[in-house]
Protein backbone atom coordinates (compact mmCIF):
# COMPACT_ATOMS: atom_id res chain seq x y z
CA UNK A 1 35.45 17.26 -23.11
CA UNK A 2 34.23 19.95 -20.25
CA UNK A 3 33.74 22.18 -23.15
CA UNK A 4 31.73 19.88 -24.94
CA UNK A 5 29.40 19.02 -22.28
CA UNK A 6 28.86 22.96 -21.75
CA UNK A 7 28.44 23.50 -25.05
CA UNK A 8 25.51 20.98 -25.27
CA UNK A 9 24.07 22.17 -21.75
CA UNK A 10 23.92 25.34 -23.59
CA UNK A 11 21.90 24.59 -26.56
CA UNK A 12 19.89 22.55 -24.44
CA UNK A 13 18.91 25.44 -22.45
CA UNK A 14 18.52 27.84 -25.61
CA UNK A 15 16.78 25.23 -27.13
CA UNK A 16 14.44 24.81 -24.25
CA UNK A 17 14.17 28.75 -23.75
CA UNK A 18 13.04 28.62 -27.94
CA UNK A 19 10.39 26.14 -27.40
CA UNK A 20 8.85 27.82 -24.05
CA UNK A 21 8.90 31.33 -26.15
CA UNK A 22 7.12 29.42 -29.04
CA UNK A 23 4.65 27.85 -26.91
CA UNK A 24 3.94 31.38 -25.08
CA UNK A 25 3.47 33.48 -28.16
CA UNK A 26 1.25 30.29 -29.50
CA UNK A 27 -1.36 29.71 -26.39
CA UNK A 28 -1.80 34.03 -26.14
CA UNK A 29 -2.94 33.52 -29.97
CA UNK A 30 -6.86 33.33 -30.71
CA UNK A 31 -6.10 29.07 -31.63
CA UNK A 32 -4.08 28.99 -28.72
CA UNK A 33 -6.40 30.26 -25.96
CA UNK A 34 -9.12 28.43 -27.92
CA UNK A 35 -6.52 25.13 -27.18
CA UNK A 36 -6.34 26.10 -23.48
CA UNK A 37 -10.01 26.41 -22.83
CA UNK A 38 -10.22 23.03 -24.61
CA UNK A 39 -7.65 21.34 -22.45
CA UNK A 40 -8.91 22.95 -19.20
CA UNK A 41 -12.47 21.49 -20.18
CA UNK A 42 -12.09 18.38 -21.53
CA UNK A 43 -9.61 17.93 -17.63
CA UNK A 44 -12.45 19.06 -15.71
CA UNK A 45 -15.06 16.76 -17.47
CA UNK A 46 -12.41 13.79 -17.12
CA UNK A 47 -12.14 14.59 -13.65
CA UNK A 48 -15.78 14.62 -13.01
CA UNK A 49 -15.91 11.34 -14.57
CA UNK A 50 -13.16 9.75 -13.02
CA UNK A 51 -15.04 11.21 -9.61
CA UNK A 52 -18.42 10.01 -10.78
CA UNK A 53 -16.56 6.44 -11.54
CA UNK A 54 -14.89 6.48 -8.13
CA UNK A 55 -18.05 7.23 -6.21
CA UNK A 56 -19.94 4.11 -8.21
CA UNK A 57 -17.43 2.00 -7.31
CA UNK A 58 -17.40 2.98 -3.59
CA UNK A 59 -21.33 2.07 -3.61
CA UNK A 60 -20.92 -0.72 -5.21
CA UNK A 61 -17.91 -1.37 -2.92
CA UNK A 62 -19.76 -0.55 0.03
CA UNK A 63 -22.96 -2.29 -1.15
CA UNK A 64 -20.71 -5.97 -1.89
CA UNK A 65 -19.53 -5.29 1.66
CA UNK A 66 -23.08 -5.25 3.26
CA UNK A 67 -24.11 -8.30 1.21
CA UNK A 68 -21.03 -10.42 3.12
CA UNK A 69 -21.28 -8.89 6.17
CA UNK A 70 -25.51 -9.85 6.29
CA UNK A 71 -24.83 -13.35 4.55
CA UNK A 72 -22.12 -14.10 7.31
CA UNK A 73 -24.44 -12.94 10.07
CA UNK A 74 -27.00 -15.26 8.50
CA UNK A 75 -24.14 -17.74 8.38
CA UNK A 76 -23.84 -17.02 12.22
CA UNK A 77 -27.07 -17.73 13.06
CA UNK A 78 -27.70 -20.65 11.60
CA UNK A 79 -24.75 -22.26 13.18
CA UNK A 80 -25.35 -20.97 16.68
CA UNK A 81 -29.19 -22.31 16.29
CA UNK A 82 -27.53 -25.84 15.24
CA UNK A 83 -25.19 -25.95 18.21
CA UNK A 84 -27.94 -24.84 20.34
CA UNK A 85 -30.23 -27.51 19.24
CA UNK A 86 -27.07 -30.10 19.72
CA UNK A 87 -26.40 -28.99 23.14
CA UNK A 88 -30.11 -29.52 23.90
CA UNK A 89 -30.45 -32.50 22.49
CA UNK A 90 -26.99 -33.47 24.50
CA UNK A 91 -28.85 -31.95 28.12
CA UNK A 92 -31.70 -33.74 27.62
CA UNK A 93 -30.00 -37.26 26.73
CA UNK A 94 -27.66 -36.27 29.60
CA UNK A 95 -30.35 -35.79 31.83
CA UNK A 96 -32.12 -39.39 30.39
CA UNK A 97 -29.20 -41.50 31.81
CA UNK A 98 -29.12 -39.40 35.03
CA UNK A 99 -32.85 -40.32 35.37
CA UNK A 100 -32.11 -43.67 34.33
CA UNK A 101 -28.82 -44.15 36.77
CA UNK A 102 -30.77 -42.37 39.78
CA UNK A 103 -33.52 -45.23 39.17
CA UNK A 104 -30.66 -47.93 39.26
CA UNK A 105 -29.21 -46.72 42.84
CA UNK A 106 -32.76 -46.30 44.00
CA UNK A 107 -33.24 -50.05 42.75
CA UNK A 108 -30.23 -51.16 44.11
CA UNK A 109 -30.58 -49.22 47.79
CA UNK A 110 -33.80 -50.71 48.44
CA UNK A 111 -32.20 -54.43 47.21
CA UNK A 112 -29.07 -54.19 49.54
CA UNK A 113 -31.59 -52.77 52.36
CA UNK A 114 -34.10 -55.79 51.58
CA UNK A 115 -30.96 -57.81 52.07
CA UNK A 116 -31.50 -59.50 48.70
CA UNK A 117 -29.44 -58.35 45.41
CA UNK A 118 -31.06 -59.81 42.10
């Protein structure tokens, strides 16, 4: 069984040493070298369009980005305005029924100082 498994390890390796010779002999041929400046071309254009793709999609990434950041800002700003107004609105009633409960004790003062409460 050892022997077996060497054996095939063997003509595995011859094998692959056949193929790598074939493939040497073939790319240093005219066709072959004409098949490597082909490959090394058509990677460099796919990697200048994968690149070219990449940097579109950052912009576009970056630009999507912007647009959520400004429409949350504007998002912001309309709530803090609203709360704003709310809280004014809540002074000024607040400041109504102080008004109105200053009045009272002034109305009342002079009633228990007139000795009369109506």
């Amino acid at each position: 069984m050892n022997k077996q498994k060497n054996r095939n390890n063997a003509l595995l390796l011859l094998s692959g040493a056949i193929v790598g010779a074939a493939a040497t002999y073939y790319l240093n041929t005219p066709k072959g070298k004409q098949l490597t400046k082909s490959v090394i071309d058509t990677t460099k254009k796919t990697g200048a369009s994968i690149a070219d793709t990449a940097n579109q999609m950052t912009e576009s990434f970056r630009e999507r980005t912007n647009d959520i950041m400004s429409a949350a800002g504007s998002s912001m700003n309309t709530i803090k305005n609203k709360v704003s107004h709310k809280t004014e609105d809540v002074l000024s009633e607040a400041e109504n029924q102080l008004d109105d409960l200053a009045i009272g004790a002034s109305k009342a003062r002079k009633a228990i100082k007139n000795g009369s409460l109506s």
